[in-house]
Protein backbone atom coordinates (compact mmCIF):
# COMPACT_ATOMS: atom_id res chain seq x y z
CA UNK A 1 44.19 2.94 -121.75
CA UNK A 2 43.82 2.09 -117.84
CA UNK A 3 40.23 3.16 -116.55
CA UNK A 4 40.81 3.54 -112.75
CA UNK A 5 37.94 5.95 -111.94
CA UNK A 6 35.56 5.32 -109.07
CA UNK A 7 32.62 4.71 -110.85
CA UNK A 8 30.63 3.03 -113.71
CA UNK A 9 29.46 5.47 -115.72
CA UNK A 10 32.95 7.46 -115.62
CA UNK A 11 34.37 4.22 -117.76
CA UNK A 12 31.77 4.13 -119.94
CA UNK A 13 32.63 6.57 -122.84
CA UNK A 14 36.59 5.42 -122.30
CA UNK A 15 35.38 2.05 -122.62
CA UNK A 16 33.42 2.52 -126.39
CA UNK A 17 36.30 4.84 -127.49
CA UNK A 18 38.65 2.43 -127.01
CA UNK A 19 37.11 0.05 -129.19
CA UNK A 20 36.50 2.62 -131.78
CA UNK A 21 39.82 3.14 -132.23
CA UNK A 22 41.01 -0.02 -131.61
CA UNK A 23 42.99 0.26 -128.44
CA UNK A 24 44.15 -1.94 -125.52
CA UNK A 25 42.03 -1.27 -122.80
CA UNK A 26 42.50 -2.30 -119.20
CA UNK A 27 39.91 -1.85 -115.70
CA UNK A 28 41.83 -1.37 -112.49
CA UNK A 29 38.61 -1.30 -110.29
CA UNK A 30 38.52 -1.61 -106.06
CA UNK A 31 36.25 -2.22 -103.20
CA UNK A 32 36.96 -2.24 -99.97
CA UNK A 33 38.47 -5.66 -99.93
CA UNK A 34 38.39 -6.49 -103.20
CA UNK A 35 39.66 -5.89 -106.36
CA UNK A 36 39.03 -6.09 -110.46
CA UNK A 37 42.06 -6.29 -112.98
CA UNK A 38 40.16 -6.81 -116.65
CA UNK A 39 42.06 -6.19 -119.91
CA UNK A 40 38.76 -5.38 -122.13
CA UNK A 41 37.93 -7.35 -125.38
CA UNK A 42 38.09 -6.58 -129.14
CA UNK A 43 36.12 -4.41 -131.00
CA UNK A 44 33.55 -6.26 -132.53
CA UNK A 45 34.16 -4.24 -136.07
CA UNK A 46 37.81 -5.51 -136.01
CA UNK A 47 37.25 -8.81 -134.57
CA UNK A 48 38.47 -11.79 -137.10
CA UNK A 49 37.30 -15.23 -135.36
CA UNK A 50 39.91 -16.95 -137.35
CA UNK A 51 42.58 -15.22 -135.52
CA UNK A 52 41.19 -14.34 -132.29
CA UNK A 53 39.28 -17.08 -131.18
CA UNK A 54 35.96 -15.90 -129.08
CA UNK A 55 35.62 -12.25 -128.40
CA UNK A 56 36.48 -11.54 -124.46
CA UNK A 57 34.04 -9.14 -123.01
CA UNK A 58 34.42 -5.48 -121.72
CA UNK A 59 33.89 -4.26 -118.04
CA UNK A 60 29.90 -3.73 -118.77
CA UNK A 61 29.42 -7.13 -120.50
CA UNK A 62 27.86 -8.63 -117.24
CA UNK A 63 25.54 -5.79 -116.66
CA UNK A 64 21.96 -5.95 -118.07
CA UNK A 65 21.51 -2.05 -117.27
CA UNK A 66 23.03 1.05 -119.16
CA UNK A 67 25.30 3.40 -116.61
CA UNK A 68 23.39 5.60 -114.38
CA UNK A 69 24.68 7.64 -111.45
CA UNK A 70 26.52 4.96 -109.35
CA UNK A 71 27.04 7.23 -106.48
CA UNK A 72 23.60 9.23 -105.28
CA UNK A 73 21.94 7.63 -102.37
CA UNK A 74 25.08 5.16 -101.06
CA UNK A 75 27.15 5.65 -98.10
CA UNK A 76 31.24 6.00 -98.38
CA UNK A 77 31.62 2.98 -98.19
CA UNK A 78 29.48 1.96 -100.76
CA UNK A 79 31.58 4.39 -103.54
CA UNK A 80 34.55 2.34 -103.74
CA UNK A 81 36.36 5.30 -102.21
CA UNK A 82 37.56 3.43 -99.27
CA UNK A 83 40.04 0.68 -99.46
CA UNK A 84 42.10 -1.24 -97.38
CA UNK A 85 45.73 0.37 -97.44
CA UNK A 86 47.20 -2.01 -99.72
CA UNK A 87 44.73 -2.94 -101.82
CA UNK A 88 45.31 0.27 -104.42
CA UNK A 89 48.89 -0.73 -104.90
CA UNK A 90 48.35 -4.62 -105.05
CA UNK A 91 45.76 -4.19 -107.80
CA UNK A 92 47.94 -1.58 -109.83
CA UNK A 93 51.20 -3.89 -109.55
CA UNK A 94 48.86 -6.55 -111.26
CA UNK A 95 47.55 -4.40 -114.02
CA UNK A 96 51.18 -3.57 -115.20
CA UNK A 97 51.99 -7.18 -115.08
CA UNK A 98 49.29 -8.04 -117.00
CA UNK A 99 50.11 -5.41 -119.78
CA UNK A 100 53.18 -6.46 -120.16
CA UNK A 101 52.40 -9.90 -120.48
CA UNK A 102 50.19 -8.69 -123.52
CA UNK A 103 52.37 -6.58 -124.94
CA UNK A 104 55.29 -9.65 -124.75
CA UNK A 105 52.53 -11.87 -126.95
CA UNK A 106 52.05 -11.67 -131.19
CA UNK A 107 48.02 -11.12 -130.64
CA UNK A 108 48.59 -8.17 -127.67
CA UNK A 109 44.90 -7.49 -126.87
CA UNK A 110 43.24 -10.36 -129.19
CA UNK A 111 45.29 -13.41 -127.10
CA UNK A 112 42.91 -16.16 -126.23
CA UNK A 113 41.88 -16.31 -122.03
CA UNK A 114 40.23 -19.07 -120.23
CA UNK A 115 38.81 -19.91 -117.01
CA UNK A 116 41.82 -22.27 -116.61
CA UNK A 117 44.53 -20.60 -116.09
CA UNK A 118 46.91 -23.53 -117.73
CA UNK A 119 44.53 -22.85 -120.61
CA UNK A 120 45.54 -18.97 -121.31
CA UNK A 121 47.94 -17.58 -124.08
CA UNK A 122 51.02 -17.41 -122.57
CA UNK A 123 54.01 -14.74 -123.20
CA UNK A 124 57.74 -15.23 -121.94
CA UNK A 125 56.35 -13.00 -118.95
CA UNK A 126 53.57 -16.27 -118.55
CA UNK A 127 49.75 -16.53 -119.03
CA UNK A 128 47.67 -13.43 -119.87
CA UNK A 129 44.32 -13.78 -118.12
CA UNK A 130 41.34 -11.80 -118.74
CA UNK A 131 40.50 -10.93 -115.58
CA UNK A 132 42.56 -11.30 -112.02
CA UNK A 133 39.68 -11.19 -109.42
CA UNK A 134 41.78 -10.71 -105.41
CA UNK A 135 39.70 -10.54 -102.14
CA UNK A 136 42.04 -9.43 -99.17
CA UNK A 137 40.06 -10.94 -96.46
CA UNK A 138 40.62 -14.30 -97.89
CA UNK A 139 44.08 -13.36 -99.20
CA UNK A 140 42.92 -14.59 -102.16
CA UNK A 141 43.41 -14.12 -105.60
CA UNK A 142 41.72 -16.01 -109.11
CA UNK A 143 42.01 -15.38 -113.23
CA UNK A 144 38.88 -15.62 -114.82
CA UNK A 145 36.98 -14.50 -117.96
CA UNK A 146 33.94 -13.82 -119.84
CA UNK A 147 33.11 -13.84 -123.27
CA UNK A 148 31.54 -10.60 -124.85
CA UNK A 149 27.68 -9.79 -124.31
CA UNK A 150 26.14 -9.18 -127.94
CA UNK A 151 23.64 -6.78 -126.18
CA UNK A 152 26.32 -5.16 -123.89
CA UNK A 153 25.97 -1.32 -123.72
CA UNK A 154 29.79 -0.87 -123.69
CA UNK A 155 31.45 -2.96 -126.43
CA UNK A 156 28.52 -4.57 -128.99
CA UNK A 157 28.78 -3.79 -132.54
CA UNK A 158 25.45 -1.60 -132.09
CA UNK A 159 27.02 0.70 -130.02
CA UNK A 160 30.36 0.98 -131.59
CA UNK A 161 28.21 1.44 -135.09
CA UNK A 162 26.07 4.36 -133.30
CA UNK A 163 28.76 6.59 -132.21
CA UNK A 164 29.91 6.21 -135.75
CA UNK A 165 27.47 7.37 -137.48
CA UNK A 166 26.71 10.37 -135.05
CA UNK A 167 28.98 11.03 -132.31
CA UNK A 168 27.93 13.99 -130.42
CA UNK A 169 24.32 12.70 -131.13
CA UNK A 170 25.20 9.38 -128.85
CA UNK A 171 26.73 10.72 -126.65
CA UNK A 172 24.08 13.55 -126.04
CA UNK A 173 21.88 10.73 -125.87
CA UNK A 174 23.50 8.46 -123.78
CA UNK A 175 24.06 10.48 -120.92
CA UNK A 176 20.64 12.32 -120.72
CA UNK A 177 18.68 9.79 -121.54
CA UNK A 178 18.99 6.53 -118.95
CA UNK A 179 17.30 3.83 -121.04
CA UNK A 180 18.63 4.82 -124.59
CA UNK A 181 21.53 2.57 -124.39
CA UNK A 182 19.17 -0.39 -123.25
CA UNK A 183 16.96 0.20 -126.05
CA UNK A 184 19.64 0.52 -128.59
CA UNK A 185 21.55 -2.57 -128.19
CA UNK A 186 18.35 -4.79 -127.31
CA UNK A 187 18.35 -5.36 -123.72
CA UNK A 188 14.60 -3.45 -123.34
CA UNK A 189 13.67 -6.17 -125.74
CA UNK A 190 15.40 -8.83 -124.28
CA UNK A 191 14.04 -8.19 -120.49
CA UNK A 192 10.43 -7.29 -121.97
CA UNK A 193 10.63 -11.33 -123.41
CA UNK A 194 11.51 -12.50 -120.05
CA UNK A 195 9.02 -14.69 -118.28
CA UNK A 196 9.12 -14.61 -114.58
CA UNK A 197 8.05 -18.33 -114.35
CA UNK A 198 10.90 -19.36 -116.06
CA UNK A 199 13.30 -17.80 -113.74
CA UNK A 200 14.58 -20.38 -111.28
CA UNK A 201 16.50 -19.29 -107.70
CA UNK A 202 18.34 -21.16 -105.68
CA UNK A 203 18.96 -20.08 -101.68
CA UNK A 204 22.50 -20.05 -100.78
CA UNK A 205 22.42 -22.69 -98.08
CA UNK A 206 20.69 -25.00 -100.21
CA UNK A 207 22.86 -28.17 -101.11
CA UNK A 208 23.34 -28.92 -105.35
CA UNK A 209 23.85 -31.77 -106.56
């Protein structure tokens, strides 16, 4: 499956399907500059550590928020509707690639990524990153990956487990209600816990050590 739809919440349902019936999944996503190509994780129900190594994470594993309506209220530019002229056809040309590097290796979907890209599974097409990250202004492009969020409203085991059990109930649910999928897989809980004093920012001009 390739999600290349314009917003969040149109990947969504693809996204928990996917894993439900066990599926390689892959995010072609663009800005204006910039562009996303992810090949998603396993499904936590069908994920066997001793084979796979850690679980890579889906498109919504960074997010701490269920899908809402990504596109009210933002200018065109703001929709990822317009792109510089290349950029559609430089970040499709790298999805492909990436599939078939998958497909070429024994564990397809469940080979092992890392932030090093010397560190990846490799097929006899070469490594098979997670995630290829390109920014056009810089001409630049990076592999890097994430591991799966255990609260994330696209690919943890409690959401995968809910649209089992009912499926036209969750999805009902899901898409009229805007905070089910938070409580569901714990992230209410999880940002109710939060203490503000223990949040610590840094300003970007600021020099680490």
């Amino acid at each position: 499956m390739f999600l290349l739809t314009d917003s969040r919440e149109s990947r969504w349902l693809p996204t928990v399907l996917s894993l439900v019936h066990n599926k390689i999944c892959l995010t072609v996503a663009l800005g204006f500059e910039t562009f996303l190509v992810m090949r998603h994780g396993l499904s936590a129900s069908v994920h066997d550590p001793k084979v796979n190594g850690e679980r890579l994470g889906c498109y919504f594993c960074n997010d701490v928020v269920a899908p809402r309506n990504s596109i009210a209220d933002r200018t065109l530019d703001q929709q990822c509707t317009v792109s510089r002229p290349a950029l559609c056809s430089i970040a499709s040309a790298l999805g492909v690639e990436v599939l078939a590097s998958m497909l070429n290796h024994p564990l397809k979907n469940g080979a092992k990524a890392h932030d090093n890209p010397s560190d990846c599974d490799r097929s006899e097409l070469g490594i098979i990153p997670q995630q290829v990250r390109g920014d056009l202004s810089i001409f630049g492009v990076n592999v890097m990956y994430g591991q799966a969020f255990d609260k994330c409203v696209g690919c943890s085991k409690a959401v995968v487990d809910e649209y089992m059990r009912d499926k036209r109930e969750f999805i009902i649910r899901a898409c009229n209600e805007p905070d089910y999928l938070e409580e569901l897989t714990g992230i209410t809980a999880m940002m109710a816990n939060i203490k503000i004093d223990d949040i610590e920012c840094f300003d970007v001009d600021e020099e680490m050590s």
